[in-house]
PDB file of N, CA and C in Angstrom:
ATOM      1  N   UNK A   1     -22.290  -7.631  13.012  1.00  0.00           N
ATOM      2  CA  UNK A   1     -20.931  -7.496  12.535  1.00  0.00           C
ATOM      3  C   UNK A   1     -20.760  -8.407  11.328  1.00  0.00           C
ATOM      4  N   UNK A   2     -20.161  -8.185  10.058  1.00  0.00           N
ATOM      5  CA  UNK A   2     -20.331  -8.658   9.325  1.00  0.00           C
ATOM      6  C   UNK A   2     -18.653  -8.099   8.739  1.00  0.00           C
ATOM      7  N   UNK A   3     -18.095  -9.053   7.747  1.00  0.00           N
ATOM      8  CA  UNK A   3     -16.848  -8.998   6.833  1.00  0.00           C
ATOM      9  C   UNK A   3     -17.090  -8.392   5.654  1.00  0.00           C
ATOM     10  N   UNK A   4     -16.603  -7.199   5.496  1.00  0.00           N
ATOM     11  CA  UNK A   4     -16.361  -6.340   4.425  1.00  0.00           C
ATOM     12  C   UNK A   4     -15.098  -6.342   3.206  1.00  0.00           C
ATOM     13  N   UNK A   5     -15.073  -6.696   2.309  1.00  0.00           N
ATOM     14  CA  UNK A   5     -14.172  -6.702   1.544  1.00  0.00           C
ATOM     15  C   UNK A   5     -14.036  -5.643   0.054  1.00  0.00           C
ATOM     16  N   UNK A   6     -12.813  -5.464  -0.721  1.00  0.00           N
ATOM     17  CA  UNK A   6     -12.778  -4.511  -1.609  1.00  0.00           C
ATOM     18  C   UNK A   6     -11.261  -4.883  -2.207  1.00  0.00           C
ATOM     19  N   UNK A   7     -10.795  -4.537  -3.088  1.00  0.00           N
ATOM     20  CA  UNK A   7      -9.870  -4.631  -3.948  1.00  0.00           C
ATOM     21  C   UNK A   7      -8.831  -3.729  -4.769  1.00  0.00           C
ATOM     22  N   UNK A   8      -7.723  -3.776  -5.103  1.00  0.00           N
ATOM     23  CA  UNK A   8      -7.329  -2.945  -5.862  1.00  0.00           C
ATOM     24  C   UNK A   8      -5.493  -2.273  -5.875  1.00  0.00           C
ATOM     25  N   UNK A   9      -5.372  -2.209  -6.190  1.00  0.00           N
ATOM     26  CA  UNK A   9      -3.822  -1.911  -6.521  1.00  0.00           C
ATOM     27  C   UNK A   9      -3.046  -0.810  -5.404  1.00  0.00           C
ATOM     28  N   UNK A  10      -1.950  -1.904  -5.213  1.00  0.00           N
ATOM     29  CA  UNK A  10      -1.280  -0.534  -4.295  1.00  0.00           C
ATOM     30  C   UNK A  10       0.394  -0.828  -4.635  1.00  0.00           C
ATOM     31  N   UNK A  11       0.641   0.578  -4.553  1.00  0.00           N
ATOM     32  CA  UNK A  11       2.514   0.718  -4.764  1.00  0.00           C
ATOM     33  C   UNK A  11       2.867   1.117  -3.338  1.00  0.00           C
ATOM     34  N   UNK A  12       3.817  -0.409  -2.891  1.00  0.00           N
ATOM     35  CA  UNK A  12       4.198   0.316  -1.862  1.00  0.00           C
ATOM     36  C   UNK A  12       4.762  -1.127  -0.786  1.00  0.00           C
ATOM     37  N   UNK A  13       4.574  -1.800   0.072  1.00  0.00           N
ATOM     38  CA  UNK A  13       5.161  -2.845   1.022  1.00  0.00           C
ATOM     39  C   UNK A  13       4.654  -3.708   1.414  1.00  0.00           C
ATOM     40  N   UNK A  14       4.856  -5.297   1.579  1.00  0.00           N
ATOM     41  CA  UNK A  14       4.129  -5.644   2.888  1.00  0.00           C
ATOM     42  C   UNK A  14       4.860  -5.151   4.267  1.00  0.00           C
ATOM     43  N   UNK A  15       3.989  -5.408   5.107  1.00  0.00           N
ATOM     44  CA  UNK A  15       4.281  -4.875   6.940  1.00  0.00           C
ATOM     45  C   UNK A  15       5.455  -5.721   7.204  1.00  0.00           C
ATOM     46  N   UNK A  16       5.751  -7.123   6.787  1.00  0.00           N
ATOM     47  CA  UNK A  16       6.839  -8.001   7.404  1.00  0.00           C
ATOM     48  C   UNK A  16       7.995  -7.355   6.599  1.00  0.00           C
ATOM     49  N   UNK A  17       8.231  -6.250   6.028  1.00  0.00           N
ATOM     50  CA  UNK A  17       8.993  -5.833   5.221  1.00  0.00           C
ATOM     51  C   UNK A  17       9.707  -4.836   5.425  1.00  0.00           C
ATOM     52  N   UNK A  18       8.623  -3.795   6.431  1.00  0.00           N
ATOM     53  CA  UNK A  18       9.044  -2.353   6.763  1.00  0.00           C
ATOM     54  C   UNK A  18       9.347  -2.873   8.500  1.00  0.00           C
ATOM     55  N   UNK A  19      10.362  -2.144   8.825  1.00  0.00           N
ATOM     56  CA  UNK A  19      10.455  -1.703   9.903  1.00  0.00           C
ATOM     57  C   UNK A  19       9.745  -1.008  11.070  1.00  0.00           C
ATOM     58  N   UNK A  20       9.453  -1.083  12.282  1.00  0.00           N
ATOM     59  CA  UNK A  20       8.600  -0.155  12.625  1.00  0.00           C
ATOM     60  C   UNK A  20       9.196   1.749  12.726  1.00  0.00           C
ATOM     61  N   UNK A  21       8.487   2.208  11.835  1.00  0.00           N
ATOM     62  CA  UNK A  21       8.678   3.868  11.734  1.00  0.00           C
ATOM     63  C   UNK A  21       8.924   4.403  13.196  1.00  0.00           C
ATOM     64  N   UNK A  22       9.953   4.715  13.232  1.00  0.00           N
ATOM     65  CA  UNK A  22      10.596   5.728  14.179  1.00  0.00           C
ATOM     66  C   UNK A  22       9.069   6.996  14.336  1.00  0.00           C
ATOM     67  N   UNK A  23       8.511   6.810  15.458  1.00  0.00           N
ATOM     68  CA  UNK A  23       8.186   8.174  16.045  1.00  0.00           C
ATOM     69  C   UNK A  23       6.279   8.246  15.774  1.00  0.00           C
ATOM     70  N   UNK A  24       6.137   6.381  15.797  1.00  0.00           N
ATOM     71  CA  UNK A  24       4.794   5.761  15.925  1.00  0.00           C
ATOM     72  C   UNK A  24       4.577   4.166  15.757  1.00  0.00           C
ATOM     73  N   UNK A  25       3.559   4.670  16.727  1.00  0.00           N
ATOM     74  CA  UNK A  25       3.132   3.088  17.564  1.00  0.00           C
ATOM     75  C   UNK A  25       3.051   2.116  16.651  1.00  0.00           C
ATOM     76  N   UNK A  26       2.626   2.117  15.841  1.00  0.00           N
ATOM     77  CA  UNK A  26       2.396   1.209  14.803  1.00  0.00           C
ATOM     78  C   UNK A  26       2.379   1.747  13.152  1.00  0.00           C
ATOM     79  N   UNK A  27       2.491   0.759  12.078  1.00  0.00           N
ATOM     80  CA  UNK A  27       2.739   0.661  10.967  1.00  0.00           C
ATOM     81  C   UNK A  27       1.359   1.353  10.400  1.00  0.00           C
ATOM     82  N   UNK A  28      -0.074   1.177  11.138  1.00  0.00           N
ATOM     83  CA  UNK A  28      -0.882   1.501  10.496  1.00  0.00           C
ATOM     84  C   UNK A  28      -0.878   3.190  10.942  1.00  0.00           C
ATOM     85  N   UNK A  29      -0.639   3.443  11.796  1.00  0.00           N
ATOM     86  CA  UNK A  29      -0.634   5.133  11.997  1.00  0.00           C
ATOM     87  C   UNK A  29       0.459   5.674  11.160  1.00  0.00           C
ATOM     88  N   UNK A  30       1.981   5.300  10.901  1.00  0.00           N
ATOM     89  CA  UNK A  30       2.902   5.784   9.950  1.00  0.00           C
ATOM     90  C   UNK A  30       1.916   6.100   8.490  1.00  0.00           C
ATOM     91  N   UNK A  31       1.695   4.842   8.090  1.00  0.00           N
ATOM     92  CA  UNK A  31       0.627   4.961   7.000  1.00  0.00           C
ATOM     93  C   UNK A  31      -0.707   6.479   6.638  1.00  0.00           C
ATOM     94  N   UNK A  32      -0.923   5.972   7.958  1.00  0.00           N
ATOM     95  CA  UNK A  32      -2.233   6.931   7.948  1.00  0.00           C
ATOM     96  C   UNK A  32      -1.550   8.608   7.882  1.00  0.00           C
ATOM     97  N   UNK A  33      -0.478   8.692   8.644  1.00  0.00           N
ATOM     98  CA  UNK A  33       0.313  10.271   8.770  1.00  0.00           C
ATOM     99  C   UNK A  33       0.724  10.353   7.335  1.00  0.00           C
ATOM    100  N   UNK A  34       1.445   9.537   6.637  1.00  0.00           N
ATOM    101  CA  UNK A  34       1.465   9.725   5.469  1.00  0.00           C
ATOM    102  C   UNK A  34       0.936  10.029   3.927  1.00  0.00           C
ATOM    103  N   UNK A  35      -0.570   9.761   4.393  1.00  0.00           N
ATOM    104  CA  UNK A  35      -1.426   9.429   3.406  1.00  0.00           C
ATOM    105  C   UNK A  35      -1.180   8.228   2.724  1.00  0.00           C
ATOM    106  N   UNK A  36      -1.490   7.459   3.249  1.00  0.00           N
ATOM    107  CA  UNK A  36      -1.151   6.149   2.420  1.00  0.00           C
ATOM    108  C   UNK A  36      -2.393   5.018   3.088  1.00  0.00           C
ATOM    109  N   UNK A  37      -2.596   4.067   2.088  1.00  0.00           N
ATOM    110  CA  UNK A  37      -3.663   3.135   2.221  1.00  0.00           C
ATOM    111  C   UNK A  37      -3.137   2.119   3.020  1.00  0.00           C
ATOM    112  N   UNK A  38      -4.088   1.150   3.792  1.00  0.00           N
ATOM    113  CA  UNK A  38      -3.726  -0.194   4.233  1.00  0.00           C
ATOM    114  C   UNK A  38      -4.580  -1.424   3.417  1.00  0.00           C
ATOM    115  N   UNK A  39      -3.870  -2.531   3.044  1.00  0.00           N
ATOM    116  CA  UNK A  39      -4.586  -3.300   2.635  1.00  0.00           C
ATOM    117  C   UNK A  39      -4.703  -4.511   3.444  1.00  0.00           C
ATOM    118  N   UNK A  40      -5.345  -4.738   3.940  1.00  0.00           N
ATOM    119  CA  UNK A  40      -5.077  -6.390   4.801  1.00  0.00           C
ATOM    120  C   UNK A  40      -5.836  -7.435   4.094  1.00  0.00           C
ATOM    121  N   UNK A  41      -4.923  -8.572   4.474  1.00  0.00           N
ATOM    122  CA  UNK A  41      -4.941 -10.047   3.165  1.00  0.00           C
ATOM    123  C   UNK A  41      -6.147 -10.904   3.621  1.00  0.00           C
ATOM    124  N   UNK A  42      -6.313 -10.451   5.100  1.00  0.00           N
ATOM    125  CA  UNK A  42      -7.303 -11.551   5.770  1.00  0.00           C
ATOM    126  C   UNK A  42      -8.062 -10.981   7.248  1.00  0.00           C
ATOM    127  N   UNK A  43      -8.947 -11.019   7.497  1.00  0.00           N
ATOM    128  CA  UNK A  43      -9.986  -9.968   8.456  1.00  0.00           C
ATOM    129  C   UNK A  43      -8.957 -10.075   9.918  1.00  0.00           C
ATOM    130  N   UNK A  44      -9.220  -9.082  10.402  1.00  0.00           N
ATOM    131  CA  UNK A  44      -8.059  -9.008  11.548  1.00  0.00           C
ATOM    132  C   UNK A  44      -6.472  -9.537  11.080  1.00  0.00           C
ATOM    133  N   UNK A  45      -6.478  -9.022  10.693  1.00  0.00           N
ATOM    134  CA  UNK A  45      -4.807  -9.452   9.749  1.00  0.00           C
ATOM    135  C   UNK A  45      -3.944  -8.772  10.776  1.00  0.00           C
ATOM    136  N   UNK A  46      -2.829  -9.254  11.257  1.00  0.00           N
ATOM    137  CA  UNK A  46      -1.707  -8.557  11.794  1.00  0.00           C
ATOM    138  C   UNK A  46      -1.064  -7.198  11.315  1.00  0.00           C
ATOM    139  N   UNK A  47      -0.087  -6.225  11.311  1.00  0.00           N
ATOM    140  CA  UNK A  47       0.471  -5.768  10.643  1.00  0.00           C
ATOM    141  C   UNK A  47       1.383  -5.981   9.942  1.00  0.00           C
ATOM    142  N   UNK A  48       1.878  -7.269   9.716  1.00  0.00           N
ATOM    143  CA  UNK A  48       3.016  -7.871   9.644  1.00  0.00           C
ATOM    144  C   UNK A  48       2.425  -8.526   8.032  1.00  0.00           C
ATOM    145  N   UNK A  49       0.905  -8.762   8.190  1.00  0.00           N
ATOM    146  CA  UNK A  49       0.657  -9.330   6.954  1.00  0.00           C
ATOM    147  C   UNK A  49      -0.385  -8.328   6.283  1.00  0.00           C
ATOM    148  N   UNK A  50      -0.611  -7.165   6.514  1.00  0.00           N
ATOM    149  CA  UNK A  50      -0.968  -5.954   5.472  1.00  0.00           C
ATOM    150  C   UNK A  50       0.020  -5.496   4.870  1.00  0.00           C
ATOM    151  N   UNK A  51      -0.474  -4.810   3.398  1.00  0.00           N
ATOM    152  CA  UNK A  51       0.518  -4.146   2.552  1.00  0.00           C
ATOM    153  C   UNK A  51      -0.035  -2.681   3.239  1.00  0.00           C
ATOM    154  N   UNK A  52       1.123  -1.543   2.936  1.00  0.00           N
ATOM    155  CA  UNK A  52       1.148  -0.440   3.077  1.00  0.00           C
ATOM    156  C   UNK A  52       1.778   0.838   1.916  1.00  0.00           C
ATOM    157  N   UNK A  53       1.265   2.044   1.391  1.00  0.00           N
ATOM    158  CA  UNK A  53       1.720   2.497   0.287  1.00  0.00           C
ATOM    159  C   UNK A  53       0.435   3.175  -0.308  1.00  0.00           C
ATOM    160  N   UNK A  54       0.719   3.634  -1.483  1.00  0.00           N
ATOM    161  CA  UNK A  54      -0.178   4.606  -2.212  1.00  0.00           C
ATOM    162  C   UNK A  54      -0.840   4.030  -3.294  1.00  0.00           C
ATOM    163  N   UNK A  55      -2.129   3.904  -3.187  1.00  0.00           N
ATOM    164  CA  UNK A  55      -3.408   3.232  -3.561  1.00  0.00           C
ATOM    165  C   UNK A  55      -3.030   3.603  -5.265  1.00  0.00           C
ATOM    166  N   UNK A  56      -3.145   3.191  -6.399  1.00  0.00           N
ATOM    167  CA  UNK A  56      -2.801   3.309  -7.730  1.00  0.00           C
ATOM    168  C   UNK A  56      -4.188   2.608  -8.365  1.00  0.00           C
ATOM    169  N   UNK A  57      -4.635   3.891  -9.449  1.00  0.00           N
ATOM    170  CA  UNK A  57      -6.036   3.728 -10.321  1.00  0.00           C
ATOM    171  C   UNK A  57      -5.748   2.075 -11.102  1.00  0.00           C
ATOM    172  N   UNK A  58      -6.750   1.795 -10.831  1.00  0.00           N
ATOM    173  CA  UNK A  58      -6.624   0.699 -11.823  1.00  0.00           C
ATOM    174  C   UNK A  58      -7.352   0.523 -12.984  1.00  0.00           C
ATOM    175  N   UNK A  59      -6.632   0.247 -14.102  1.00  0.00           N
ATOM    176  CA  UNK A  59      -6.930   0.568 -15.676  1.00  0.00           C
ATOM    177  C   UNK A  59      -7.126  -0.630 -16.370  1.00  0.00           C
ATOM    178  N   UNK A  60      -7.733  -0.748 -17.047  1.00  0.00           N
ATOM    179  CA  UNK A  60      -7.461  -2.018 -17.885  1.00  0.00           C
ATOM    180  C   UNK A  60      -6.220  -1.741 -18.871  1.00  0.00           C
ATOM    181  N   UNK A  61      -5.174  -2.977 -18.934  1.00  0.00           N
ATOM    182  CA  UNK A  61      -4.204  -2.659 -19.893  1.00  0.00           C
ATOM    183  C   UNK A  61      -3.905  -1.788 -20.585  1.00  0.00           C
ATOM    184  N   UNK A  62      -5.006  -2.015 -21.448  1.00  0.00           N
ATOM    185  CA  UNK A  62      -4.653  -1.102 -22.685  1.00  0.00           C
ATOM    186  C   UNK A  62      -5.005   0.615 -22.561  1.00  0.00           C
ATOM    187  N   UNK A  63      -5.265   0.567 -21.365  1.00  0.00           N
ATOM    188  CA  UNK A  63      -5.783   2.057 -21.121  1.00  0.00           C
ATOM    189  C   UNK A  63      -4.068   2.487 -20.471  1.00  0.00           C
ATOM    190  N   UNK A  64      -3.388   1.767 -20.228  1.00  0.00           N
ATOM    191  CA  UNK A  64      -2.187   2.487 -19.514  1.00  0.00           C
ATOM    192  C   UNK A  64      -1.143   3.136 -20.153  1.00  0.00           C
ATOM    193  N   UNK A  65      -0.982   4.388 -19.974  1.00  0.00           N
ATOM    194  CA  UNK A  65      -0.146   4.982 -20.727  1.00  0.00           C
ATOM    195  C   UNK A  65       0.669   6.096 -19.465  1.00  0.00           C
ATOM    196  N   UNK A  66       1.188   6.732 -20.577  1.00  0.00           N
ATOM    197  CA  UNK A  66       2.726   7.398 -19.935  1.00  0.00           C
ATOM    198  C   UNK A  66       2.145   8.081 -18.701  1.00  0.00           C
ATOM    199  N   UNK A  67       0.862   9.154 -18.620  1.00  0.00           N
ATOM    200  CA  UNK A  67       0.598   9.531 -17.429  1.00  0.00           C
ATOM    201  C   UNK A  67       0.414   8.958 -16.361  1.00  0.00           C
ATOM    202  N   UNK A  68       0.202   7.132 -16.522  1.00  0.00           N
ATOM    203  CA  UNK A  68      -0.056   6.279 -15.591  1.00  0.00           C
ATOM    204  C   UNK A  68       0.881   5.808 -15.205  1.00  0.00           C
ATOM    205  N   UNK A  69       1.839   5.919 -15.779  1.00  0.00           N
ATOM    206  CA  UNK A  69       3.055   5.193 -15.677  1.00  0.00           C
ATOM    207  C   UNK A  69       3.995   6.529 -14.728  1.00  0.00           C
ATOM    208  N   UNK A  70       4.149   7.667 -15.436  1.00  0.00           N
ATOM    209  CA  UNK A  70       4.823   8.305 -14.237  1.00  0.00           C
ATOM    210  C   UNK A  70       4.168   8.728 -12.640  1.00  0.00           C
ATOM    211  N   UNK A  71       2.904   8.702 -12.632  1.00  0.00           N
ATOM    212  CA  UNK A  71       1.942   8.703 -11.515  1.00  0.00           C
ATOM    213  C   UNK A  71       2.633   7.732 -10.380  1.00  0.00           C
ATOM    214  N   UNK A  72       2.495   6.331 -11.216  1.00  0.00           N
ATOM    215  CA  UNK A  72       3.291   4.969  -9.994  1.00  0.00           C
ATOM    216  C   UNK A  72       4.608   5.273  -9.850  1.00  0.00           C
ATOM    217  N   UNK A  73       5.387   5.804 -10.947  1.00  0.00           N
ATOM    218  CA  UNK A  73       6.689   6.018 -10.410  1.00  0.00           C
ATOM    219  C   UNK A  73       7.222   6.994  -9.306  1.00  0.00           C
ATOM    220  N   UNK A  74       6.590   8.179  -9.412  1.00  0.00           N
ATOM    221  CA  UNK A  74       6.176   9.177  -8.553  1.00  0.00           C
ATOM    222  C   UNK A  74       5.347   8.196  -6.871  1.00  0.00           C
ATOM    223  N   UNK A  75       4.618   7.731  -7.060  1.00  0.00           N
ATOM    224  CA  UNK A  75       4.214   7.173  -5.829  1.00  0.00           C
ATOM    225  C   UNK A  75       5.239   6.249  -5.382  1.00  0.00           C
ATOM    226  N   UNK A  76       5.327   5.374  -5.918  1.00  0.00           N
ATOM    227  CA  UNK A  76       7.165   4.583  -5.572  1.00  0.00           C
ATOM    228  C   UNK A  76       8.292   5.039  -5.130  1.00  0.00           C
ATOM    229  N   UNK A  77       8.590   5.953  -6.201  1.00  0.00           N
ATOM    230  CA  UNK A  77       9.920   6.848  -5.506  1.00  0.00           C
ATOM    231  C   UNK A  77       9.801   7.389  -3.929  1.00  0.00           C
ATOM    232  N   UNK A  78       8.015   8.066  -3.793  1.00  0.00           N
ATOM    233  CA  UNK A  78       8.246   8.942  -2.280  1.00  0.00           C
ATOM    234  C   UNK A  78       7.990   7.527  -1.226  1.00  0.00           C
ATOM    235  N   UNK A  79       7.167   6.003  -1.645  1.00  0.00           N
ATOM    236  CA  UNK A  79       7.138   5.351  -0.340  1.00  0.00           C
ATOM    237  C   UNK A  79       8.740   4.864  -0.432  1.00  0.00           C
ATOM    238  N   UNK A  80       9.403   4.212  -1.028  1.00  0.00           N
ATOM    239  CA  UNK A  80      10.903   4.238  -0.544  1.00  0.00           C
ATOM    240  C   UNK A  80      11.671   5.246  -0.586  1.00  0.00           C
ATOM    241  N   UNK A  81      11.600   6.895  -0.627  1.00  0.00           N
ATOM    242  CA  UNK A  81      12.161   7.933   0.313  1.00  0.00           C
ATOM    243  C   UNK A  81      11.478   7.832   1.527  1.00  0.00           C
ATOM    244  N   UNK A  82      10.340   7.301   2.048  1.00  0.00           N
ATOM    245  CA  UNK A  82       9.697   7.479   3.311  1.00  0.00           C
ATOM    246  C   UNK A  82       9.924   6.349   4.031  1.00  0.00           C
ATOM    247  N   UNK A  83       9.977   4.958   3.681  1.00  0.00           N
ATOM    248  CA  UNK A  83      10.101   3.658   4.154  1.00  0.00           C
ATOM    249  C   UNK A  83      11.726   3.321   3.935  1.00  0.00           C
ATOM    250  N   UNK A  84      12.545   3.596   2.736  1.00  0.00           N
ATOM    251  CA  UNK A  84      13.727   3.147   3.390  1.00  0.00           C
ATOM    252  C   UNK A  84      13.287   1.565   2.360  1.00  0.00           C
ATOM    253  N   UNK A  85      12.554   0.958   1.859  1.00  0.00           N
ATOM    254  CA  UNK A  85      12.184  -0.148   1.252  1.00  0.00           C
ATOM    255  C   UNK A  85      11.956   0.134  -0.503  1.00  0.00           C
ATOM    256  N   UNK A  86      12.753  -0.684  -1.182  1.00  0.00           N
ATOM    257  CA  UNK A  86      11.813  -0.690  -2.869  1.00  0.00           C
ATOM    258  C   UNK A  86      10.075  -0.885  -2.596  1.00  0.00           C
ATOM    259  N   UNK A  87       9.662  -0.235  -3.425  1.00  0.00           N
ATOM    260  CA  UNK A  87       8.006  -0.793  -3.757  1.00  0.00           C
ATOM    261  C   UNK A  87       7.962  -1.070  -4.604  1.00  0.00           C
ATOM    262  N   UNK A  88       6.822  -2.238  -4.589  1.00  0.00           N
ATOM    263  CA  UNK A  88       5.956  -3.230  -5.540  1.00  0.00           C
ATOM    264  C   UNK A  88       4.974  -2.543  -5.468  1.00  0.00           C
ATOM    265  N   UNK A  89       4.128  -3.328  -7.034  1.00  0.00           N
ATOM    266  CA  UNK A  89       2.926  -2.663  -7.668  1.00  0.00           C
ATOM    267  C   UNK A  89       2.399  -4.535  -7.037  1.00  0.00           C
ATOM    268  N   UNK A  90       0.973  -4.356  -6.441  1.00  0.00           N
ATOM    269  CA  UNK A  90       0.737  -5.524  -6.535  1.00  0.00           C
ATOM    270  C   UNK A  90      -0.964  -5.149  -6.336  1.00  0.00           C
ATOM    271  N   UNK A  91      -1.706  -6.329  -6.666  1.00  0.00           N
ATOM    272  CA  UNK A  91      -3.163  -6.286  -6.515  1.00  0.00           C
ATOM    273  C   UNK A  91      -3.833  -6.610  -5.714  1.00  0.00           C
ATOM    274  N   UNK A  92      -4.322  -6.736  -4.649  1.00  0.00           N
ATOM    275  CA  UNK A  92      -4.479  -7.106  -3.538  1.00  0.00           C
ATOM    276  C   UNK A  92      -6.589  -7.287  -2.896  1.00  0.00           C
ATOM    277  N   UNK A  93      -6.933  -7.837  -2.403  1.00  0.00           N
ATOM    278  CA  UNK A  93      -7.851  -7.514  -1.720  1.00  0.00           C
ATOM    279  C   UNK A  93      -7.405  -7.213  -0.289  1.00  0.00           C
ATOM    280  N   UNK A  94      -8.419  -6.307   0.250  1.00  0.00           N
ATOM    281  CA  UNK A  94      -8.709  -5.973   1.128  1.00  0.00           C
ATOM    282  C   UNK A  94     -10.098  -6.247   2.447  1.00  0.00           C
ATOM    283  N   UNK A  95      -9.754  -7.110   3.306  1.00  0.00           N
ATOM    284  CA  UNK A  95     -10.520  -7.681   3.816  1.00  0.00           C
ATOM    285  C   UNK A  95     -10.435  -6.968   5.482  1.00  0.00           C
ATOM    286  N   UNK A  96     -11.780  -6.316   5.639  1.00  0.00           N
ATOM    287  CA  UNK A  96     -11.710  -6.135   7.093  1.00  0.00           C
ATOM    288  C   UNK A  96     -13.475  -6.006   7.710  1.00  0.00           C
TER     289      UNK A  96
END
């Protein structure tokens, strides 16, 4: 058994943020029904301290333009129609 890690941008919550979704056990199955990524901050991470939301390409700066830009807005808009929460763009590793 060994710790796997990976990185990368997501639009969308931390877990201490969202509520638990009406009509499942947990935050990581809402996610998963949704299509949406989990990121956790630290190996066995709670749900409370993973982000949740829609995984966003990551570009170097100067590569970002208008198609990238309405892509995240589009992913933003549907996780707070689905969560009920604003989303953040944030960078995150992923440790599990």
């Amino acid at each position: 058994m060994g710790i796997d890690y990976s990185g990368g941008m997501i639009v969308g919550a931390l877990g201490a943020e969202l509520s638990e979704q009406d009509g499942f056990d947990s935050l990581s199955e809402w996610a998963e029904e949704n299509e949406m990524v989990t990121m956790s901050l630290y190996y066995d991470a709670a749900e409370s301290d993973c982000y949740y939301g829609f995984a966003v390409k990551n570009v170097p700066v100067r590569d970002i333009d208008q198609k990238w830009i309405d892509d995240l807005r589009k992913k933003a808009d549907q996780f707070e129609k689905l969560s009920g929460v604003p989303a953040k763009l944030v960078g995150t590793q992923n440790i599990w």
